[in-house]
PDB file of N, CA and C in Angstrom:
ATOM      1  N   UNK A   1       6.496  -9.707  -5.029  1.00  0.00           N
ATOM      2  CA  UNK A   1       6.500  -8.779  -3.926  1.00  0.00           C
ATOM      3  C   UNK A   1       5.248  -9.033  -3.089  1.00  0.00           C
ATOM      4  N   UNK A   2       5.325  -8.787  -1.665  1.00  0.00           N
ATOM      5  CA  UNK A   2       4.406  -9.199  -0.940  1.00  0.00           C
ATOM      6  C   UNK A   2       3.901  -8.181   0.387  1.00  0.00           C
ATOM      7  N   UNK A   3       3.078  -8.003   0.534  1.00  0.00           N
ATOM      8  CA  UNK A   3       2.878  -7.331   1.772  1.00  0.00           C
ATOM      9  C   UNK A   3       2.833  -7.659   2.745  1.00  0.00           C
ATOM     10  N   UNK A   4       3.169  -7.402   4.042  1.00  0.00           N
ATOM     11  CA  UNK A   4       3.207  -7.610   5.134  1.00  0.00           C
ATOM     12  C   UNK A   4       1.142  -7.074   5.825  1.00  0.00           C
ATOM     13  N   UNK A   5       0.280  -8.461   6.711  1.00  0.00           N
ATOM     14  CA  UNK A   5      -0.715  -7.650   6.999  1.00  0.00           C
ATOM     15  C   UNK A   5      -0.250  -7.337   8.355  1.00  0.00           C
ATOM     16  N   UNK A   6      -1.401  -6.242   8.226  1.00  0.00           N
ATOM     17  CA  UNK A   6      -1.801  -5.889  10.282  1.00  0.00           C
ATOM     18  C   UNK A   6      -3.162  -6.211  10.263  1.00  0.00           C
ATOM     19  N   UNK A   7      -4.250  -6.869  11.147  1.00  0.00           N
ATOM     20  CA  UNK A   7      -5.262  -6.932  10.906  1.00  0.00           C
ATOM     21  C   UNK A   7      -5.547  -6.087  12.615  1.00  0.00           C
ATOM     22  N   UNK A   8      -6.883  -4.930  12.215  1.00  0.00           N
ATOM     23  CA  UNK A   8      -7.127  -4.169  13.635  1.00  0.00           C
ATOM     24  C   UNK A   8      -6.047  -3.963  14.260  1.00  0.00           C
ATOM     25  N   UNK A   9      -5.761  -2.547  13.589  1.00  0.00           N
ATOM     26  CA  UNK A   9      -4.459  -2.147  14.216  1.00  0.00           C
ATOM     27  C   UNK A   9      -5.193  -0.460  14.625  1.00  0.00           C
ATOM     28  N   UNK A  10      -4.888  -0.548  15.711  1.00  0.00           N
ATOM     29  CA  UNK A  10      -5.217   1.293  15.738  1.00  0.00           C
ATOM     30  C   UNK A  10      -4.650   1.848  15.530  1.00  0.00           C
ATOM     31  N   UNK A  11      -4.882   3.084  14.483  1.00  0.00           N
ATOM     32  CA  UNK A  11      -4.587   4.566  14.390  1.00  0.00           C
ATOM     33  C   UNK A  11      -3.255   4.371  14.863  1.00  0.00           C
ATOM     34  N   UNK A  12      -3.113   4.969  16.186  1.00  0.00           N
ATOM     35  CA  UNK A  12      -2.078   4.993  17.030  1.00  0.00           C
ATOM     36  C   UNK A  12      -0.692   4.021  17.133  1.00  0.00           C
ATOM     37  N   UNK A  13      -1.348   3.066  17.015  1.00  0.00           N
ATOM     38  CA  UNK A  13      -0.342   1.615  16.950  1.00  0.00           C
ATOM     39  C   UNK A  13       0.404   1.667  15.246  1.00  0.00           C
ATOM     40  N   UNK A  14       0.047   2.463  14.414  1.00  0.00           N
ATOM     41  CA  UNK A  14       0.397   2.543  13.047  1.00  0.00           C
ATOM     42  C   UNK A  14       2.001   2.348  12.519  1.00  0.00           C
ATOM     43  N   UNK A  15       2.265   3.779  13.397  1.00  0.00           N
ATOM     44  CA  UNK A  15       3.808   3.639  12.954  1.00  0.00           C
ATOM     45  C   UNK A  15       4.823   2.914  13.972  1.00  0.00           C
ATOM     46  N   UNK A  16       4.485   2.576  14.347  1.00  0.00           N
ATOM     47  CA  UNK A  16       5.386   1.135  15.319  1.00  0.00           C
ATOM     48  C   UNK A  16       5.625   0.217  14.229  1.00  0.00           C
ATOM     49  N   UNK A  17       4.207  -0.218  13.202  1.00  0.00           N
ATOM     50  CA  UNK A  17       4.212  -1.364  12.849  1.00  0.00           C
ATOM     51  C   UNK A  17       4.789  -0.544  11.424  1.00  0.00           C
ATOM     52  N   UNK A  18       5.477   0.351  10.840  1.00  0.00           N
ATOM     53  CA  UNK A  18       5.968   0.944   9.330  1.00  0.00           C
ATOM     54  C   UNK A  18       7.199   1.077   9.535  1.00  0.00           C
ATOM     55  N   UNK A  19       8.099   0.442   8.637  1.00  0.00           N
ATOM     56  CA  UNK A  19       9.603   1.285   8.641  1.00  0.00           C
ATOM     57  C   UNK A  19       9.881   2.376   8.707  1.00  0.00           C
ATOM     58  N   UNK A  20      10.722   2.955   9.205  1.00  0.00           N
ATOM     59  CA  UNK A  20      10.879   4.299   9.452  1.00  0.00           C
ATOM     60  C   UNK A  20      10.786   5.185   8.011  1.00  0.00           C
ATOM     61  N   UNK A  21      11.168   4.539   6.678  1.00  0.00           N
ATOM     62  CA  UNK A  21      10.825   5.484   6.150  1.00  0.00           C
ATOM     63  C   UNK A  21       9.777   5.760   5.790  1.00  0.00           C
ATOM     64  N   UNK A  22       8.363   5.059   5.734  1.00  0.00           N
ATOM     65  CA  UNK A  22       7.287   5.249   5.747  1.00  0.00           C
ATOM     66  C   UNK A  22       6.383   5.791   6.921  1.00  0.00           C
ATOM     67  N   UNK A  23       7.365   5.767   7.773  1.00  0.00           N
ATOM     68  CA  UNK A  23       6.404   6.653   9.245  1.00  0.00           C
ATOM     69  C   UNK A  23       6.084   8.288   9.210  1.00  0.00           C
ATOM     70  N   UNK A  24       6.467   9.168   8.478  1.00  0.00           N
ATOM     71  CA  UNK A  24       5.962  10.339   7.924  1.00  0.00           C
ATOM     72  C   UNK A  24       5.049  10.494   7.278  1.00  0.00           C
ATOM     73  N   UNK A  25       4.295   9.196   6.674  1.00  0.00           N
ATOM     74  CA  UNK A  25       3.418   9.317   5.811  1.00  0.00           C
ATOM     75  C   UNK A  25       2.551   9.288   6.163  1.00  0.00           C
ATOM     76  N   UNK A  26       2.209   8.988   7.352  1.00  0.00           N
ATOM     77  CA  UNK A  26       0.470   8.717   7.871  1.00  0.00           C
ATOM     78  C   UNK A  26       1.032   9.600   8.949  1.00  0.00           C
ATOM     79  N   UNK A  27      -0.347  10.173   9.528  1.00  0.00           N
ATOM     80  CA  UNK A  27      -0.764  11.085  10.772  1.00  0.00           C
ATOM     81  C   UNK A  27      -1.284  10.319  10.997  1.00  0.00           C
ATOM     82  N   UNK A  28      -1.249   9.245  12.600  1.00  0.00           N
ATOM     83  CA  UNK A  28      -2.552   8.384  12.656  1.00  0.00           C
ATOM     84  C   UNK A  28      -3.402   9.507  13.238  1.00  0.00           C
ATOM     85  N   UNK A  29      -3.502  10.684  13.750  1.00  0.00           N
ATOM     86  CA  UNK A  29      -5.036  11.056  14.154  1.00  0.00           C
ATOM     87  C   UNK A  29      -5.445  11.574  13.656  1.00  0.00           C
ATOM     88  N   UNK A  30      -5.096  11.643  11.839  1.00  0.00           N
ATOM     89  CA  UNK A  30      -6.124  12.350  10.713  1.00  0.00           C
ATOM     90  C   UNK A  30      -7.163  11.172  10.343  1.00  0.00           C
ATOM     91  N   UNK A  31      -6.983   9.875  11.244  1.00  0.00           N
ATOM     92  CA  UNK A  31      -7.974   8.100  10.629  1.00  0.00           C
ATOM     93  C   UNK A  31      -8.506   8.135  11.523  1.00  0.00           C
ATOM     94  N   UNK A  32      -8.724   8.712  12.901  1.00  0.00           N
ATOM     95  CA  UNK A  32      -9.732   8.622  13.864  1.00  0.00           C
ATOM     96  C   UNK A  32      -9.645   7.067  14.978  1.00  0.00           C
ATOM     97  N   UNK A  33     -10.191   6.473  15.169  1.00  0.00           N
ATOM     98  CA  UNK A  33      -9.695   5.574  16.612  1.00  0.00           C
ATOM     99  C   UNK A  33     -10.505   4.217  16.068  1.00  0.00           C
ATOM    100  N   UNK A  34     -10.949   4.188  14.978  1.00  0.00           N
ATOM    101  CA  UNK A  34     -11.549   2.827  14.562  1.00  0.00           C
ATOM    102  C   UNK A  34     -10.560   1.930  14.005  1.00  0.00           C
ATOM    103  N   UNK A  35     -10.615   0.496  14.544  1.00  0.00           N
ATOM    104  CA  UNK A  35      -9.511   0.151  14.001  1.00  0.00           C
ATOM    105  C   UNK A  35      -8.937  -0.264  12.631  1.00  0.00           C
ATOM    106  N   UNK A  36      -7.859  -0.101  11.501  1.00  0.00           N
ATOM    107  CA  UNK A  36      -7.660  -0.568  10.211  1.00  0.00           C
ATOM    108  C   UNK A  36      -7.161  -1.940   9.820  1.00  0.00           C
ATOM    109  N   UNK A  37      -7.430  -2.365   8.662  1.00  0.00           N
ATOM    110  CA  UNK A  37      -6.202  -3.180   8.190  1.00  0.00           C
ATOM    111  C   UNK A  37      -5.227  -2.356   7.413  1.00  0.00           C
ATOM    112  N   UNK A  38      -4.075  -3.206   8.307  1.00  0.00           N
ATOM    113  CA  UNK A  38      -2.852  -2.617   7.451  1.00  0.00           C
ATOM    114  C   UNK A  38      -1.598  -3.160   6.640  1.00  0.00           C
ATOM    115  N   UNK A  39      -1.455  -3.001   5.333  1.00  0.00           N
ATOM    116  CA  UNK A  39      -0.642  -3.587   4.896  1.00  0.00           C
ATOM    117  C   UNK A  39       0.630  -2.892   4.093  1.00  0.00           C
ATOM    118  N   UNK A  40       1.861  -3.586   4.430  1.00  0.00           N
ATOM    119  CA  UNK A  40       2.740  -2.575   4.092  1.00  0.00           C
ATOM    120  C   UNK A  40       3.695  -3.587   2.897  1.00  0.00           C
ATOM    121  N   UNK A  41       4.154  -2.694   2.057  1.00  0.00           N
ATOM    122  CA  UNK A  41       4.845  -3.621   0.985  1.00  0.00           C
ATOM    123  C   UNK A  41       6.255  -2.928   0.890  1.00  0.00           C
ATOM    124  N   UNK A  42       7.431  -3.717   0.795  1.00  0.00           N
ATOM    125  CA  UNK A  42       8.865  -3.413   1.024  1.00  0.00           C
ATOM    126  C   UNK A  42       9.474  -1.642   1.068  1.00  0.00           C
ATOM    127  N   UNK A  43      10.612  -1.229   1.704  1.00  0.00           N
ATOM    128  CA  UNK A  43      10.681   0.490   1.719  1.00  0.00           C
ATOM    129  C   UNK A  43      11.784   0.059   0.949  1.00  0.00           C
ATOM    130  N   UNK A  44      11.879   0.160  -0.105  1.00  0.00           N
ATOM    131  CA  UNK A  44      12.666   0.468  -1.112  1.00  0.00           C
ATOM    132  C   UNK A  44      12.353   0.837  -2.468  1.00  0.00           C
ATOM    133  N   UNK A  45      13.457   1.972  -3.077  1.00  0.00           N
ATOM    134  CA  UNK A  45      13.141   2.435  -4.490  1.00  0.00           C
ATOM    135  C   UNK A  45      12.802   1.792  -5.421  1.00  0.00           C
ATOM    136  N   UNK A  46      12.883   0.460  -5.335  1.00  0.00           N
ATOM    137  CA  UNK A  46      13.043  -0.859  -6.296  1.00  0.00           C
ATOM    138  C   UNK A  46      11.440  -1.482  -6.344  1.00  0.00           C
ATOM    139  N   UNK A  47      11.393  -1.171  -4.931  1.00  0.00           N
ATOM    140  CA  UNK A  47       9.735  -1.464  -4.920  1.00  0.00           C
ATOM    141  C   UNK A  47       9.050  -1.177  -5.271  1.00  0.00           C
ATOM    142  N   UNK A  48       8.512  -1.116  -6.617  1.00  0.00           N
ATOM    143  CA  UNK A  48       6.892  -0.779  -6.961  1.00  0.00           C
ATOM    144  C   UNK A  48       5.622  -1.363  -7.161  1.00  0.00           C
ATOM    145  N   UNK A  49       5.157  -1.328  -6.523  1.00  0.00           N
ATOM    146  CA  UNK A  49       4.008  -2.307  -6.338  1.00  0.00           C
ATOM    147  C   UNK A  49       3.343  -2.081  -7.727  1.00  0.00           C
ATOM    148  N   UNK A  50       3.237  -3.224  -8.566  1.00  0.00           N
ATOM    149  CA  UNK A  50       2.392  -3.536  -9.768  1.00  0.00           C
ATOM    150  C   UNK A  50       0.513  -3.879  -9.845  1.00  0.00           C
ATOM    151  N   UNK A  51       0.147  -4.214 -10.625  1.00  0.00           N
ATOM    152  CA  UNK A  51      -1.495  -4.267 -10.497  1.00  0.00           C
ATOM    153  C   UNK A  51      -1.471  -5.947  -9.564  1.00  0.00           C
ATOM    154  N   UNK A  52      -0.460  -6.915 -10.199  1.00  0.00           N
ATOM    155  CA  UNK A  52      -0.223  -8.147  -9.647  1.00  0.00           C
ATOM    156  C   UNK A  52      -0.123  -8.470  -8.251  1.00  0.00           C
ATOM    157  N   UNK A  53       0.815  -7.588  -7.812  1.00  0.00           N
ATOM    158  CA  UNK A  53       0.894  -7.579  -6.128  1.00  0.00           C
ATOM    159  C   UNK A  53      -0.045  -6.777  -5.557  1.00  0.00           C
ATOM    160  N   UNK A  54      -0.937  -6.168  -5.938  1.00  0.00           N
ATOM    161  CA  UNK A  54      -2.428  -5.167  -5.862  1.00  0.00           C
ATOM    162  C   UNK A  54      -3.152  -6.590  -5.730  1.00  0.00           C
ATOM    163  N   UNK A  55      -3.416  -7.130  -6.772  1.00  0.00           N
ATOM    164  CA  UNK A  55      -4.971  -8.074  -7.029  1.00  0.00           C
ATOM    165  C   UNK A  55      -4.373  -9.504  -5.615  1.00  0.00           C
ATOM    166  N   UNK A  56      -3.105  -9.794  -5.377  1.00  0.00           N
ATOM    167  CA  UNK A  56      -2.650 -10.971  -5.004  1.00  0.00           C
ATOM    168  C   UNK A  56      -2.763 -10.171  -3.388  1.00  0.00           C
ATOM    169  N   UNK A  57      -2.356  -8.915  -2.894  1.00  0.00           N
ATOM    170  CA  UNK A  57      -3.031  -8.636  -1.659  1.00  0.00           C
ATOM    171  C   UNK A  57      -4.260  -8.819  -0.976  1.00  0.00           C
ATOM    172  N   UNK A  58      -5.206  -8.474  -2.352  1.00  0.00           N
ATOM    173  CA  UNK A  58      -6.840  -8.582  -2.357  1.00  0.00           C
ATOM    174  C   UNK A  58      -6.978  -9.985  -1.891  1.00  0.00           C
ATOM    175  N   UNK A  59      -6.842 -10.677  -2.889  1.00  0.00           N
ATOM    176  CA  UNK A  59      -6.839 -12.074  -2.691  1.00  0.00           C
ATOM    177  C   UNK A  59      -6.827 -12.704  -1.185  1.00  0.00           C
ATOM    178  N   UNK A  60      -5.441 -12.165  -1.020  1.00  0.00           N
ATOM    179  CA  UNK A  60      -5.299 -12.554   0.596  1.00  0.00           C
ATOM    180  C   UNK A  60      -6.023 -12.169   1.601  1.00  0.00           C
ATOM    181  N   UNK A  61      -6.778 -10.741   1.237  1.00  0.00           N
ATOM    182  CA  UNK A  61      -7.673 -10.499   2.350  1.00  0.00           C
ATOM    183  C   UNK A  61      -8.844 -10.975   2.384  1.00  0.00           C
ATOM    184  N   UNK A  62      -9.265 -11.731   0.985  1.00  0.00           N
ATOM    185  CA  UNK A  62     -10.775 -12.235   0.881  1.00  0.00           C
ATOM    186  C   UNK A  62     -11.703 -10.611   0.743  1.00  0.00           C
ATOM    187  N   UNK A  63     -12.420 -10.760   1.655  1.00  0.00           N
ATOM    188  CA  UNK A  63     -13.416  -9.578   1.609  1.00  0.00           C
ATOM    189  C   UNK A  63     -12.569  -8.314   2.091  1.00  0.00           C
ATOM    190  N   UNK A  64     -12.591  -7.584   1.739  1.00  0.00           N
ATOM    191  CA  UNK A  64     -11.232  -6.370   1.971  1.00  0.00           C
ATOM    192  C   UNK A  64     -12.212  -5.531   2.905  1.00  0.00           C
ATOM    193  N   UNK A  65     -11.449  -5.403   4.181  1.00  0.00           N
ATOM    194  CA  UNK A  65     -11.800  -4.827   5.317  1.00  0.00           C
ATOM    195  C   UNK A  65     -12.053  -3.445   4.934  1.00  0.00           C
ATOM    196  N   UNK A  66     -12.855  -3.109   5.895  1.00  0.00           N
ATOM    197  CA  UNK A  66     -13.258  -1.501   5.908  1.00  0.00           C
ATOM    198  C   UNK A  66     -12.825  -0.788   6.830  1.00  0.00           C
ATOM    199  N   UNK A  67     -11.937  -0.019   7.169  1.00  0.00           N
ATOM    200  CA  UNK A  67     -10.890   0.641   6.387  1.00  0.00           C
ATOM    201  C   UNK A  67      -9.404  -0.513   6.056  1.00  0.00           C
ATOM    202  N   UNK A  68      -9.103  -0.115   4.770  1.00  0.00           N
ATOM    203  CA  UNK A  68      -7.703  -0.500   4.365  1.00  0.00           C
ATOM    204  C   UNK A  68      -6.841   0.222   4.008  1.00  0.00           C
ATOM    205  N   UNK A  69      -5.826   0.414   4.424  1.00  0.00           N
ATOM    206  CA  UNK A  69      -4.972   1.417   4.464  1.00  0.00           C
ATOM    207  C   UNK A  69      -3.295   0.497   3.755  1.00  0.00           C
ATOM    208  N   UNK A  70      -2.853   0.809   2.718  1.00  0.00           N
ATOM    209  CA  UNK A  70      -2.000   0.378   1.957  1.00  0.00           C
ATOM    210  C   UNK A  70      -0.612   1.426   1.867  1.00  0.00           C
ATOM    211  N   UNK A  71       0.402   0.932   1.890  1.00  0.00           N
ATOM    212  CA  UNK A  71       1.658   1.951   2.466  1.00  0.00           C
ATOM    213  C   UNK A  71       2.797   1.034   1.575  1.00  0.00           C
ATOM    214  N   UNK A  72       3.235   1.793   0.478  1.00  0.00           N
ATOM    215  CA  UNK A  72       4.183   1.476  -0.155  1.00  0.00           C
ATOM    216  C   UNK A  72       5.191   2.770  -0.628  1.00  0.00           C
ATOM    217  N   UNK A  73       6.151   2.071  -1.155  1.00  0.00           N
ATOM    218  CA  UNK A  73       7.311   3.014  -1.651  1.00  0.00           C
ATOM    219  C   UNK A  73       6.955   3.904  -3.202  1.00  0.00           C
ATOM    220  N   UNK A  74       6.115   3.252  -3.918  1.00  0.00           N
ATOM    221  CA  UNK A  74       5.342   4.060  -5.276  1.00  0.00           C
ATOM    222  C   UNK A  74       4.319   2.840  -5.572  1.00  0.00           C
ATOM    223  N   UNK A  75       3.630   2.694  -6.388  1.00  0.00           N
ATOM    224  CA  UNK A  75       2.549   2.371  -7.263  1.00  0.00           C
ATOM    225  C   UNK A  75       2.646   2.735  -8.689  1.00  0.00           C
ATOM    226  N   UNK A  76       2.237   1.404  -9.393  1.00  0.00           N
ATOM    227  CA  UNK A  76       1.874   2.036 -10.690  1.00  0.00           C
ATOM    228  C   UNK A  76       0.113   2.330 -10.697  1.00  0.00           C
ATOM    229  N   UNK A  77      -0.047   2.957 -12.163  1.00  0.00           N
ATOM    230  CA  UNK A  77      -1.396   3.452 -11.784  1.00  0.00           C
ATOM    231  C   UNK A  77      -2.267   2.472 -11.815  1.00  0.00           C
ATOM    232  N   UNK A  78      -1.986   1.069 -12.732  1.00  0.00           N
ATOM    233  CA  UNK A  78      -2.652   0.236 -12.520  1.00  0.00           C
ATOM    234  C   UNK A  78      -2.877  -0.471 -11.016  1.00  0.00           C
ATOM    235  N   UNK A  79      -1.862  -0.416 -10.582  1.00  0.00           N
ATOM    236  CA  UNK A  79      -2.022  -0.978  -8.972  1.00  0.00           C
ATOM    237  C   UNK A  79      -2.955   0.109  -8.278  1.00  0.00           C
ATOM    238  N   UNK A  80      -2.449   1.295  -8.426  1.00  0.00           N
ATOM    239  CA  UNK A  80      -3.741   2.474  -7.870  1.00  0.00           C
ATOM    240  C   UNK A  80      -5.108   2.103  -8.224  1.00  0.00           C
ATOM    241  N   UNK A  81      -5.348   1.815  -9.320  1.00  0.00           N
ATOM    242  CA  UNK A  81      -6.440   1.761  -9.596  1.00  0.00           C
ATOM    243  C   UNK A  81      -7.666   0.232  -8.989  1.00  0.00           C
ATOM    244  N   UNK A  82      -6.592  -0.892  -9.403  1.00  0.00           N
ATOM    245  CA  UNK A  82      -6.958  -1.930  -8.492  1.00  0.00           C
ATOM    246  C   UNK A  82      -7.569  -1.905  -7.112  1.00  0.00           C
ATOM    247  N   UNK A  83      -6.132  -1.289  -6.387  1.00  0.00           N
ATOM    248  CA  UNK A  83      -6.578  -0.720  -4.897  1.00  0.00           C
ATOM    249  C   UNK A  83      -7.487   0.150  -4.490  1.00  0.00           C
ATOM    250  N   UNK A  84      -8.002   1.483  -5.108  1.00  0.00           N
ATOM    251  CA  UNK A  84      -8.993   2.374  -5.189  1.00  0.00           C
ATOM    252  C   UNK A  84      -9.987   1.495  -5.511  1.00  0.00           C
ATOM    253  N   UNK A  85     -10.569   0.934  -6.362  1.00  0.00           N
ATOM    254  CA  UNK A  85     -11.959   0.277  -6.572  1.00  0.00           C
ATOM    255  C   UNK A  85     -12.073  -0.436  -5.398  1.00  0.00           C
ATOM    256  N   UNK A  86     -11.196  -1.139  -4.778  1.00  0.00           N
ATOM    257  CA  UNK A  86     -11.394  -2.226  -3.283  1.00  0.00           C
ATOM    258  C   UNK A  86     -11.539  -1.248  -2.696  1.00  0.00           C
ATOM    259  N   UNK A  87     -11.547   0.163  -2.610  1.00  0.00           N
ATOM    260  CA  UNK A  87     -11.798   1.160  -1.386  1.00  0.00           C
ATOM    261  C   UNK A  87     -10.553   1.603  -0.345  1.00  0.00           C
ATOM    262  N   UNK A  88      -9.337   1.124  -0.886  1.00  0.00           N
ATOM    263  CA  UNK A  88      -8.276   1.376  -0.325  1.00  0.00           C
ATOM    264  C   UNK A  88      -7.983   2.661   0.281  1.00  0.00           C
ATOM    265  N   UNK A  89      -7.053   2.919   0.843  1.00  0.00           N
ATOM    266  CA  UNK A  89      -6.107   4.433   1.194  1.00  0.00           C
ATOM    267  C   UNK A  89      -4.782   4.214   1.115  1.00  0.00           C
ATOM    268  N   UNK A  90      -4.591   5.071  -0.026  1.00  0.00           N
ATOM    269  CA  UNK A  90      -2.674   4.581  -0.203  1.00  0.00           C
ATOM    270  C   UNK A  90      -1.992   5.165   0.459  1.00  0.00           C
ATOM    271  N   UNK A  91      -0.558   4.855   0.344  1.00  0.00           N
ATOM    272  CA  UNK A  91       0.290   6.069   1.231  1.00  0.00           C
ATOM    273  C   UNK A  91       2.015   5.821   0.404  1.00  0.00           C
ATOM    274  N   UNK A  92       2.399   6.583  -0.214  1.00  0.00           N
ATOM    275  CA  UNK A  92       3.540   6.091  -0.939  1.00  0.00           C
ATOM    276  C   UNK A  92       4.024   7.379  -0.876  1.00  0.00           C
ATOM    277  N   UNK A  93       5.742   6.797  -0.688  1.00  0.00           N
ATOM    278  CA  UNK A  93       6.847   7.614  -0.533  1.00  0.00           C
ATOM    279  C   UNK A  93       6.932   8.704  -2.217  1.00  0.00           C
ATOM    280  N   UNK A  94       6.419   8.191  -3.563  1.00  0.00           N
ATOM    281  CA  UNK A  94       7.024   8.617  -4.677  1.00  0.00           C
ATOM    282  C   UNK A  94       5.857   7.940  -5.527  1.00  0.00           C
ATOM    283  N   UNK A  95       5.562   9.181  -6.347  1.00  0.00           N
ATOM    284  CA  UNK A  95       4.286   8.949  -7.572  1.00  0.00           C
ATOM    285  C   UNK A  95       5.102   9.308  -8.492  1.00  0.00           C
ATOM    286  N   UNK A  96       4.939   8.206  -9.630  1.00  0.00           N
ATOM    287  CA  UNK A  96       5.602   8.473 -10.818  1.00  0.00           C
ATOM    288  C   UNK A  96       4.949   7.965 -11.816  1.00  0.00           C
ATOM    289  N   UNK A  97       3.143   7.508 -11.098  1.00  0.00           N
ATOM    290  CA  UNK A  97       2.030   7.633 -11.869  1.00  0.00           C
ATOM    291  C   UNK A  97       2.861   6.852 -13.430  1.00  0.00           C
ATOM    292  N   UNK A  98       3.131   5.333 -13.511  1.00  0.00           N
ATOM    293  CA  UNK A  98       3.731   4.893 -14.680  1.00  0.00           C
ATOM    294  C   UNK A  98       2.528   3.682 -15.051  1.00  0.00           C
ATOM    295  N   UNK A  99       2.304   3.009 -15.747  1.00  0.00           N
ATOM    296  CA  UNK A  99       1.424   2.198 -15.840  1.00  0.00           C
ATOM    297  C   UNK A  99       2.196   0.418 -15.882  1.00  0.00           C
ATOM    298  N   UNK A 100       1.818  -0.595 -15.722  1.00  0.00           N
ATOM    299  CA  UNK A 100       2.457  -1.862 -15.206  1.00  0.00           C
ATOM    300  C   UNK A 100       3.282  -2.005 -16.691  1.00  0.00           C
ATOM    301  N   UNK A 101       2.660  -1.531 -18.165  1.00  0.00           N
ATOM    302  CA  UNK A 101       3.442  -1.838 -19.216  1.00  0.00           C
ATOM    303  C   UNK A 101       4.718  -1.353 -19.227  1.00  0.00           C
ATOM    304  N   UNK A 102       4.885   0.036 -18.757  1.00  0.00           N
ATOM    305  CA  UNK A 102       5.611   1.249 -18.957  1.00  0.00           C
ATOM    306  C   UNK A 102       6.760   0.777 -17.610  1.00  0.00           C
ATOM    307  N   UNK A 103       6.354   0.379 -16.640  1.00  0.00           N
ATOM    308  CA  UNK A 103       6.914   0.322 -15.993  1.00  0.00           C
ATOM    309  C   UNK A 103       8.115  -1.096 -15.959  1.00  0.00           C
ATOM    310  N   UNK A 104       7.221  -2.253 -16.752  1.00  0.00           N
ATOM    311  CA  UNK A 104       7.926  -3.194 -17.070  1.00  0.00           C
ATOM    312  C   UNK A 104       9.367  -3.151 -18.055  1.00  0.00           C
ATOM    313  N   UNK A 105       8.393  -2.364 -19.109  1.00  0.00           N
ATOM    314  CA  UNK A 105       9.695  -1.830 -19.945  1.00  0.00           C
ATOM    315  C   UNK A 105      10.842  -1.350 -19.405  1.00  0.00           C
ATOM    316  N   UNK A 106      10.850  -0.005 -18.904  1.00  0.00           N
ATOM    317  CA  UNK A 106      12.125   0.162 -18.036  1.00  0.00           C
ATOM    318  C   UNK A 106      12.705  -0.920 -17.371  1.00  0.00           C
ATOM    319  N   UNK A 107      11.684  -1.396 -16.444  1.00  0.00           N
ATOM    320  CA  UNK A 107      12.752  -2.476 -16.031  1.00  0.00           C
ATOM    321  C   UNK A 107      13.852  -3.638 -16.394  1.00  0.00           C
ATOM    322  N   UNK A 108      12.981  -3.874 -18.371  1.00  0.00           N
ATOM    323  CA  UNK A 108      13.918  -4.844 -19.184  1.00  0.00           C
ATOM    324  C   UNK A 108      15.155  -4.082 -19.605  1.00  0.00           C
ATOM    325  N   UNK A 109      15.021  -2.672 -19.692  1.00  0.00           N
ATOM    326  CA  UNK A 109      16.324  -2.316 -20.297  1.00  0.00           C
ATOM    327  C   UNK A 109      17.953  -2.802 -19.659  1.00  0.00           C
TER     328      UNK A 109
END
């Protein structure tokens, strides 16, 4: 799974660049007028962003911009946690707070 970037995107310009079902999730004028990076990872239930597609975003940004603003369909907590230490801001449709083991499992059944 992969994210899509925005690099210096304003506030404003936000939800142009989010699928509609993620455009409820941000207020851009609760982020103020400085500009973000933004990265968005697939709008579907299926999508959960793991610690893997967390560390492999990082990666891609090199030095992780100040502000980063991350917009997915859920997270596990390991991916939360990844992203929080880089200083992130998440934004996800559904917390179900599962961890990458827990979450794998289900998925083998």
């Amino acid at each position: 799974m992969k994210a899509t970037l925005h690099h210096a995107i304003l506030p404003a310009a936000i939800p142009e660049r989010l699928p509609p079902l993620f455009r409820p999730l941000i207020d851009p004028k609760r982020l103020g007028a400085s500009p973000v990076t933004l990265a968005v990872f697939p709008a579907a239930s299926a999508a959960v962003v793991s610690a893997g597609p967390a560390r492999r975003l990082l990666a891609r940004l090199g030095d992780v911009p100040d502000p980063l603003l991350v917009v997915g369909y859920n997270f596990t907590q390991d991916a939360v946690t990844v992203l929080q230490d880089a200083r992130a801001t998440l934004f996800a449709v559904s917390d179900f707070w599962w961890s990458d083991a827990r979450w794998q499992a289900i998925r083998q059944r």
